[in-house]
PDB file of N, CA and C in Angstrom:
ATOM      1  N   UNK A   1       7.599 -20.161   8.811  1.00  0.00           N
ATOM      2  CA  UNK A   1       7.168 -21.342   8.087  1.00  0.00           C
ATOM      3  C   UNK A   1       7.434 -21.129   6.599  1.00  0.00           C
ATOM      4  N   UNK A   2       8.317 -22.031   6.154  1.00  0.00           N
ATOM      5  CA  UNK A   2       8.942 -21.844   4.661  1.00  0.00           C
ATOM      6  C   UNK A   2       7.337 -22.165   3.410  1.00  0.00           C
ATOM      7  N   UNK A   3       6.512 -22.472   4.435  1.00  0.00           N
ATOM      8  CA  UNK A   3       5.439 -23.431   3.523  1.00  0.00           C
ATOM      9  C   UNK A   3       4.226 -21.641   2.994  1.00  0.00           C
ATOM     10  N   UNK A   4       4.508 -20.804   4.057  1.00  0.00           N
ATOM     11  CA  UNK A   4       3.708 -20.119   3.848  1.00  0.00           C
ATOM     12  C   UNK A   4       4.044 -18.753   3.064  1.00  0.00           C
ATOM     13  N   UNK A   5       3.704 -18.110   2.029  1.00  0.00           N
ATOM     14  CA  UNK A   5       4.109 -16.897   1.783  1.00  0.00           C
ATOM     15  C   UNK A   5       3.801 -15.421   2.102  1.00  0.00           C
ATOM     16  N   UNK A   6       4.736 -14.589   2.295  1.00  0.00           N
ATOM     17  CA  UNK A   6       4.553 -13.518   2.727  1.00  0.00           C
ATOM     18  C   UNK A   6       4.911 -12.574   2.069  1.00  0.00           C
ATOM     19  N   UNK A   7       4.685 -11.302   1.927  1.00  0.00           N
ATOM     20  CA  UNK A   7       5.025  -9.801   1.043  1.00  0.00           C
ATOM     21  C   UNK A   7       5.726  -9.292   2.176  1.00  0.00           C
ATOM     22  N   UNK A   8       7.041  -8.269   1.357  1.00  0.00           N
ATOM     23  CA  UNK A   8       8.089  -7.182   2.135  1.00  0.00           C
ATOM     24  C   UNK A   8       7.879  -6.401   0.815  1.00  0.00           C
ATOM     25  N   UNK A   9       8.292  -5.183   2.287  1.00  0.00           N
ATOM     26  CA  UNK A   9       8.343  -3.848   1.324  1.00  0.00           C
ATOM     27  C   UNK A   9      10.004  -3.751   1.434  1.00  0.00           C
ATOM     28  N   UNK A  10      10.752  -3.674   0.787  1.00  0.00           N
ATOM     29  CA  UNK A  10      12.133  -3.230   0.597  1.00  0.00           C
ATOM     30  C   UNK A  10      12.086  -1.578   0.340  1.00  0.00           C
ATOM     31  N   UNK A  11      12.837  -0.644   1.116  1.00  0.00           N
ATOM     32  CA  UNK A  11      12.657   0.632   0.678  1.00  0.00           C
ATOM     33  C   UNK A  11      14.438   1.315   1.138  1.00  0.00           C
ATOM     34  N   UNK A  12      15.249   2.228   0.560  1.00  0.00           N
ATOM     35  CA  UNK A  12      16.059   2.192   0.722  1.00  0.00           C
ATOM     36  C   UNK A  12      16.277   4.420   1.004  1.00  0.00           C
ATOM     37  N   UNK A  13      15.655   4.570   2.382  1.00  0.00           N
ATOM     38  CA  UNK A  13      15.733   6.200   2.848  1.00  0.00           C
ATOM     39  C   UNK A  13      17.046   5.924   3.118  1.00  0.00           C
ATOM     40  N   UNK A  14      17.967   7.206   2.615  1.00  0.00           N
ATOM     41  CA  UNK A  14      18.775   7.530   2.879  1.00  0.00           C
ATOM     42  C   UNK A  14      19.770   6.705   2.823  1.00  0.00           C
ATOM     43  N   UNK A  15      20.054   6.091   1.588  1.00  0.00           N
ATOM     44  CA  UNK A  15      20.784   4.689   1.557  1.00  0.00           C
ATOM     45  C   UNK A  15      20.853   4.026   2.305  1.00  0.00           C
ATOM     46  N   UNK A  16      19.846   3.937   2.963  1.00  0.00           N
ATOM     47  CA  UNK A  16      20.296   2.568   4.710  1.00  0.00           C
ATOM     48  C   UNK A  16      18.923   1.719   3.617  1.00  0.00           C
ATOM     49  N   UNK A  17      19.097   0.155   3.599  1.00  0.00           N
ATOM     50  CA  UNK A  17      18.146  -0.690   3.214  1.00  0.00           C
ATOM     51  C   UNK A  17      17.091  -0.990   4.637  1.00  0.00           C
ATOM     52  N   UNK A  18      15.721  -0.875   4.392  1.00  0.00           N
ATOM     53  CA  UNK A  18      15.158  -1.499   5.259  1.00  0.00           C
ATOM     54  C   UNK A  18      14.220  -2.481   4.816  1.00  0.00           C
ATOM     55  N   UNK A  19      13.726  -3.380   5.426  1.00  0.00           N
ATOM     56  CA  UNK A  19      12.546  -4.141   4.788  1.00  0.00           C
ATOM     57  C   UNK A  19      11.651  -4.258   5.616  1.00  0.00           C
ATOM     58  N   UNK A  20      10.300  -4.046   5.499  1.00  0.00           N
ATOM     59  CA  UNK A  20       9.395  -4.428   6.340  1.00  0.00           C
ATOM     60  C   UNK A  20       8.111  -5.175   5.786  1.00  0.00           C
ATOM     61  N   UNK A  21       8.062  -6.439   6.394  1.00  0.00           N
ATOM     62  CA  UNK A  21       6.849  -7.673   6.344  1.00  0.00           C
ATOM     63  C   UNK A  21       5.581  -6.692   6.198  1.00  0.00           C
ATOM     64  N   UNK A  22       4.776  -7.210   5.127  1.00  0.00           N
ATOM     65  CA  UNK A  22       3.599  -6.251   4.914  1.00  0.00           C
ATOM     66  C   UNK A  22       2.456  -6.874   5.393  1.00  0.00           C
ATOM     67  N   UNK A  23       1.323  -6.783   6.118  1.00  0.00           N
ATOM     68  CA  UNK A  23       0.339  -6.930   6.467  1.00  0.00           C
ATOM     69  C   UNK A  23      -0.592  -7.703   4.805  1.00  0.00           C
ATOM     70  N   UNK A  24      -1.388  -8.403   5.633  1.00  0.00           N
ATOM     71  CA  UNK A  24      -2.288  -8.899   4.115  1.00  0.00           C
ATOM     72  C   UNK A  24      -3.016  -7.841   3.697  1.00  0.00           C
ATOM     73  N   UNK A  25      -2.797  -8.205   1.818  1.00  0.00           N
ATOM     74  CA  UNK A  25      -3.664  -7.327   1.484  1.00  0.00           C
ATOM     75  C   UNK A  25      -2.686  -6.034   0.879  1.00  0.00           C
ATOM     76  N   UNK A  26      -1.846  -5.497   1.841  1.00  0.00           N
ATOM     77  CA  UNK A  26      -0.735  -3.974   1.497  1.00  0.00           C
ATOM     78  C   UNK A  26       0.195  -4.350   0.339  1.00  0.00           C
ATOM     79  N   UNK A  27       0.649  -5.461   0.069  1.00  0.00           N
ATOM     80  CA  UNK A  27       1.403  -5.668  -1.065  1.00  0.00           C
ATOM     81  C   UNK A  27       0.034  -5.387  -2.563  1.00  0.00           C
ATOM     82  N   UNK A  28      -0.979  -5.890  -2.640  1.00  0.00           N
ATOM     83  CA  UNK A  28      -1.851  -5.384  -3.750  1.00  0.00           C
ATOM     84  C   UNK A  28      -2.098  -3.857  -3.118  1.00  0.00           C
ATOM     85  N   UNK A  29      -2.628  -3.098  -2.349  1.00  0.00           N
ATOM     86  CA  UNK A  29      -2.893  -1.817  -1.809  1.00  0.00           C
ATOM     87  C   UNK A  29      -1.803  -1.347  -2.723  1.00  0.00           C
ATOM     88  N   UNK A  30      -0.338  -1.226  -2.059  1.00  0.00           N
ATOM     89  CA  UNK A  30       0.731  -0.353  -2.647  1.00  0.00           C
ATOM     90  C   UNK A  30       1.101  -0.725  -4.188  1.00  0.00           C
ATOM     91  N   UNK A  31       0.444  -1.792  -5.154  1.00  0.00           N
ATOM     92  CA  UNK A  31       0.501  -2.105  -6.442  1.00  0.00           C
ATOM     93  C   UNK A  31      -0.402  -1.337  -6.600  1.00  0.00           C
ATOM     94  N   UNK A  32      -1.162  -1.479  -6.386  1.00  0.00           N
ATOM     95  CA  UNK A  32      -2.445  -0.322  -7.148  1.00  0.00           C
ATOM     96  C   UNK A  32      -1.613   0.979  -6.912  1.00  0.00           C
ATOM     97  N   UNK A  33      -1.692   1.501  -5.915  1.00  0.00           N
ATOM     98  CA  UNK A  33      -1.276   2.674  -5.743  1.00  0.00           C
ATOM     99  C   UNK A  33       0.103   3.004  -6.653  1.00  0.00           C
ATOM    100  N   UNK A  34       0.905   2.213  -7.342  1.00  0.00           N
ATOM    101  CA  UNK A  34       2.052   2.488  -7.991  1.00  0.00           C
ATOM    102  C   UNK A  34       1.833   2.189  -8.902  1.00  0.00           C
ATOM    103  N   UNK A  35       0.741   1.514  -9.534  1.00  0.00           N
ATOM    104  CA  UNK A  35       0.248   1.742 -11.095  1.00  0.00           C
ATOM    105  C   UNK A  35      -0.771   2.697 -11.217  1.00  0.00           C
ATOM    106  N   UNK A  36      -1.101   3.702 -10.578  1.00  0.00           N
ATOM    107  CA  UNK A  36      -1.923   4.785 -10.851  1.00  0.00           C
ATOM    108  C   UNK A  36      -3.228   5.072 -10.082  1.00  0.00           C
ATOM    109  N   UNK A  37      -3.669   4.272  -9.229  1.00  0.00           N
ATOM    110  CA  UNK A  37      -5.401   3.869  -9.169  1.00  0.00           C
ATOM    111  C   UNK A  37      -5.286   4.836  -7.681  1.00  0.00           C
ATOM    112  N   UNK A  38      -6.699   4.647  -7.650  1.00  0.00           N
ATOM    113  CA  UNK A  38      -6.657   6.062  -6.387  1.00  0.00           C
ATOM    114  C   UNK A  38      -6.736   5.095  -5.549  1.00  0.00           C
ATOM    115  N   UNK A  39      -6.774   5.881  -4.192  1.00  0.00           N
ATOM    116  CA  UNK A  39      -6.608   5.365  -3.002  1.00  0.00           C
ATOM    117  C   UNK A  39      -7.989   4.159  -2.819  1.00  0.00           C
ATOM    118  N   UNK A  40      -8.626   4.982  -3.105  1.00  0.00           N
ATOM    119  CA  UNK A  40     -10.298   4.055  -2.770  1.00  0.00           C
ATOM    120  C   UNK A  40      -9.892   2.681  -3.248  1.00  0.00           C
ATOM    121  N   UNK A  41     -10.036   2.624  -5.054  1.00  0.00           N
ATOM    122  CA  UNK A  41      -9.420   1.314  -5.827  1.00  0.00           C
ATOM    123  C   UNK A  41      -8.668   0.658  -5.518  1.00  0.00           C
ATOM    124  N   UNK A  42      -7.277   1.446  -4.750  1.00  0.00           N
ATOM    125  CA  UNK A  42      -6.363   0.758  -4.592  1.00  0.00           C
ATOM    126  C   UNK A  42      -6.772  -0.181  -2.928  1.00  0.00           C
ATOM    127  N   UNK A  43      -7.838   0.215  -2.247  1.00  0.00           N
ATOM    128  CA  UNK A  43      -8.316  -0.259  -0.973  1.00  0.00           C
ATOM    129  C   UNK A  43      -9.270  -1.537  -1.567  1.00  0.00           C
ATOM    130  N   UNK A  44     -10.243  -0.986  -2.551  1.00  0.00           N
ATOM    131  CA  UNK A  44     -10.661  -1.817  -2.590  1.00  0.00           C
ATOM    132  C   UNK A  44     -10.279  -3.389  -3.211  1.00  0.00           C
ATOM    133  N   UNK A  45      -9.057  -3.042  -4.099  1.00  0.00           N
ATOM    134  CA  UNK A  45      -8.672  -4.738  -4.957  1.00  0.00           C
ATOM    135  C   UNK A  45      -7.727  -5.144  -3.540  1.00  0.00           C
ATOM    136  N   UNK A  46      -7.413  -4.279  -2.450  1.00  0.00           N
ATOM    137  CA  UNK A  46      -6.559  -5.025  -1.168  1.00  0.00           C
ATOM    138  C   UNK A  46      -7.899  -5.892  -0.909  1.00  0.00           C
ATOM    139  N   UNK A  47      -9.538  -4.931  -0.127  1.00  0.00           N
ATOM    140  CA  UNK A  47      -9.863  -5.994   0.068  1.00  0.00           C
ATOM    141  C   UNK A  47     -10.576  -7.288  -0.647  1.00  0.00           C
ATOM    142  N   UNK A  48     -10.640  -6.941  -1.686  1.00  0.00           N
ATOM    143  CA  UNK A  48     -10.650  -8.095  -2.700  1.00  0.00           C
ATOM    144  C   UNK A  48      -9.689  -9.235  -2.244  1.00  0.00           C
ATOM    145  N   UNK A  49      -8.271  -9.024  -1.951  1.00  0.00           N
ATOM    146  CA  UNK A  49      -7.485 -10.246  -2.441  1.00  0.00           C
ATOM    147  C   UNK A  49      -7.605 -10.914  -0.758  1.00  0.00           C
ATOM    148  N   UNK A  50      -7.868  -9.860   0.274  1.00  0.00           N
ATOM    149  CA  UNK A  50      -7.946 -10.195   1.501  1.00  0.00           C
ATOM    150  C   UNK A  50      -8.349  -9.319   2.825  1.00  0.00           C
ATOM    151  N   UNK A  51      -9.640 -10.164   3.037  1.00  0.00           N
ATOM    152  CA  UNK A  51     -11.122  -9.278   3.467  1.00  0.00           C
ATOM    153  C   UNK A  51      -9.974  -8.809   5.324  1.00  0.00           C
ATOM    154  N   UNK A  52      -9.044  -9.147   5.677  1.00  0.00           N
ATOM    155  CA  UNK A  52      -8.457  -8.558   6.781  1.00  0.00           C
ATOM    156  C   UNK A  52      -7.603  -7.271   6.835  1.00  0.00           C
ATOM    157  N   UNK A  53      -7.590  -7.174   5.494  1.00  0.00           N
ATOM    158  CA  UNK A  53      -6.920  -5.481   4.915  1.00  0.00           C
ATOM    159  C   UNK A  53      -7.320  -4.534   5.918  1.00  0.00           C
ATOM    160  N   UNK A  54      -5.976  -3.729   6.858  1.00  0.00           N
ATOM    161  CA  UNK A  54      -6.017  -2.907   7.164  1.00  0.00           C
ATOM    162  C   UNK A  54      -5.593  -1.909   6.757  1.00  0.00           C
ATOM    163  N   UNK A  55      -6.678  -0.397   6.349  1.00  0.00           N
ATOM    164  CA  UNK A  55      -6.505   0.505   5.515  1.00  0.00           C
ATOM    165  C   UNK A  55      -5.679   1.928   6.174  1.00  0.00           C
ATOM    166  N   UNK A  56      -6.056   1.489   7.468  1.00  0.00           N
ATOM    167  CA  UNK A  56      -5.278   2.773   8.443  1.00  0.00           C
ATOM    168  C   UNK A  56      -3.888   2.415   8.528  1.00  0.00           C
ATOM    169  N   UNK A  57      -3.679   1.034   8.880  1.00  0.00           N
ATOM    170  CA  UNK A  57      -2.425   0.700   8.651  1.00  0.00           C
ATOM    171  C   UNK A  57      -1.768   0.588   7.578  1.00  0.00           C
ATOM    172  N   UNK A  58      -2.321   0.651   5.986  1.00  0.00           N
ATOM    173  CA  UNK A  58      -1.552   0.816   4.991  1.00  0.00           C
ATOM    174  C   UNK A  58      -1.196   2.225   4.534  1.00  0.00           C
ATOM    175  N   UNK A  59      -1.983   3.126   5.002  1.00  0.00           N
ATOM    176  CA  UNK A  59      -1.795   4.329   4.818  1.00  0.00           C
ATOM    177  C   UNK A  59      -0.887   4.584   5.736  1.00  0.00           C
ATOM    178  N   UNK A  60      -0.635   4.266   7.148  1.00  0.00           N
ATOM    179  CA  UNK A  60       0.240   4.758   7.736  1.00  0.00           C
ATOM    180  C   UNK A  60       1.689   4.404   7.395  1.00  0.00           C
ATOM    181  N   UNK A  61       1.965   3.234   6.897  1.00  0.00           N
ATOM    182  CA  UNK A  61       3.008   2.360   6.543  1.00  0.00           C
ATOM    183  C   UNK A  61       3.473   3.493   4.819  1.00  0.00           C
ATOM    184  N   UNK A  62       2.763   3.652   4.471  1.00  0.00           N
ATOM    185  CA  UNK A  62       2.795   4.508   3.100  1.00  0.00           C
ATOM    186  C   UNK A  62       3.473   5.833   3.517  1.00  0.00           C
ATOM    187  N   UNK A  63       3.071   6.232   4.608  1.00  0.00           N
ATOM    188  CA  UNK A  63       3.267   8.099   4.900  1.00  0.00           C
ATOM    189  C   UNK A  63       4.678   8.098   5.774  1.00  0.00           C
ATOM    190  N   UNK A  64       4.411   6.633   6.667  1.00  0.00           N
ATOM    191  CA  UNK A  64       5.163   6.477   7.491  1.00  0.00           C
ATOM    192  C   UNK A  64       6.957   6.539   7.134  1.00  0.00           C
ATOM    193  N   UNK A  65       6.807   5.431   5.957  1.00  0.00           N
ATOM    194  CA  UNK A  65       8.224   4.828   5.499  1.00  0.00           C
ATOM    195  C   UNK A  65       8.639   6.008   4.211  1.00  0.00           C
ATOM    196  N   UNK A  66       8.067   7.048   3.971  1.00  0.00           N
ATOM    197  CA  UNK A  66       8.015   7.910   3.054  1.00  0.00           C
ATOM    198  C   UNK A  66       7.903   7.714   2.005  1.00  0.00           C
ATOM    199  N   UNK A  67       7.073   6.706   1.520  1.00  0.00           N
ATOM    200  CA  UNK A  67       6.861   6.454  -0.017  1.00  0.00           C
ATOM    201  C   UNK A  67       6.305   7.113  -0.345  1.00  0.00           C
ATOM    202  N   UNK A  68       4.790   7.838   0.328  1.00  0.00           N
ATOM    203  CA  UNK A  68       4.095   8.994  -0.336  1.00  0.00           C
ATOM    204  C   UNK A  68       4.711  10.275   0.307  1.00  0.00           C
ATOM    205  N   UNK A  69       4.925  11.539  -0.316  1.00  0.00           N
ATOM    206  CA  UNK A  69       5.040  12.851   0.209  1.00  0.00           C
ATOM    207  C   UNK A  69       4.302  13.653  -0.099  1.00  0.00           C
ATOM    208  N   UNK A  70       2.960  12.913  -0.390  1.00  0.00           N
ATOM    209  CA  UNK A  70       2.229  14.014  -1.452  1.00  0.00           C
ATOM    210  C   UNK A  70       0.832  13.124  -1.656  1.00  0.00           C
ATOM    211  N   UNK A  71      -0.430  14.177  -1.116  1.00  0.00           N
ATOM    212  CA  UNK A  71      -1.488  13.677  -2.189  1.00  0.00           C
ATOM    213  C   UNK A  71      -2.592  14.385  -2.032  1.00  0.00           C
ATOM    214  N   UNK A  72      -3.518  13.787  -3.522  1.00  0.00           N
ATOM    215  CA  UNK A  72      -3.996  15.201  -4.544  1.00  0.00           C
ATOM    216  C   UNK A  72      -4.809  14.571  -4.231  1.00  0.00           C
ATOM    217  N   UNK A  73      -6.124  15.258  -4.421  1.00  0.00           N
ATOM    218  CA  UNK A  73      -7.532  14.807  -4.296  1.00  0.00           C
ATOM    219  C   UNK A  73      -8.008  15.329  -6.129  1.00  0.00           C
ATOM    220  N   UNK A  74      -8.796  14.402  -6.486  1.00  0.00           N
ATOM    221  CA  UNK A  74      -8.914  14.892  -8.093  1.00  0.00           C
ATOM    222  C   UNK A  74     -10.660  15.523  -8.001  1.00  0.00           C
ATOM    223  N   UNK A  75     -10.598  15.952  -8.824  1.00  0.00           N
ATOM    224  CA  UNK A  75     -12.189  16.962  -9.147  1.00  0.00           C
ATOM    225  C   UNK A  75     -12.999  16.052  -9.219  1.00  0.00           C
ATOM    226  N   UNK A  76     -14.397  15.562  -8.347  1.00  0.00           N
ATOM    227  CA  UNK A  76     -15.914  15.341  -8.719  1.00  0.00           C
ATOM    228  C   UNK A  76     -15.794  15.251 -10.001  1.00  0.00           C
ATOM    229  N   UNK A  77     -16.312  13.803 -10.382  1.00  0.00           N
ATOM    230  CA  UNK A  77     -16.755  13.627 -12.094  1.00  0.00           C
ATOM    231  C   UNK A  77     -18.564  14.762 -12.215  1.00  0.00           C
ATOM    232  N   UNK A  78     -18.344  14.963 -12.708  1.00  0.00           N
ATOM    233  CA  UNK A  78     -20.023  15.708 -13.186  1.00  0.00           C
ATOM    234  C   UNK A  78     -21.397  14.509 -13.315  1.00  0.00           C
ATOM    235  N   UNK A  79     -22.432  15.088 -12.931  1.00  0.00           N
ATOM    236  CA  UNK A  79     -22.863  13.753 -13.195  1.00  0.00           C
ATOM    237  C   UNK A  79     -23.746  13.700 -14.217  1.00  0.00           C
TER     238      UNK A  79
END
């Protein structure tokens, strides 16, 4: 339906282009996550923009398609 809009992830492993339709919600998830914000933040403004955000599935889609290879857990603020 041309009326409705949707988010793709474009990612290009190994010079082959792929694109894959993102679930609601994973297009803000993976913005946060690529402007800096931790995982939590970046879960929570997904479900902000849309309370059907699946978080297992954005993480898997993240680890899956190899955008992340890597992640840090940061130190307890003091309180």
């Amino acid at each position: 339906d041309l009326g409705i809009a949707e988010d793709a992830l474009v990612i290009r492993p190994r010079m082959e282009v792929t694109v894959t339709r993102l679930a609601p919600g994973a297009a803000v998830f993976l913005a946060a996550l690529r402007d800096g914000t931790t995982i939590a933040d970046a879960a929570a403004a997904a479900f902000a923009d849309d309370d059907g955000f699946d978080p297992t599935a954005a993480l898997a889609l993240l680890i899956g398609s190899g955008l992340a290879t890597s992640l840090s857990f940061a130190p307890e603020a003091s309180p």
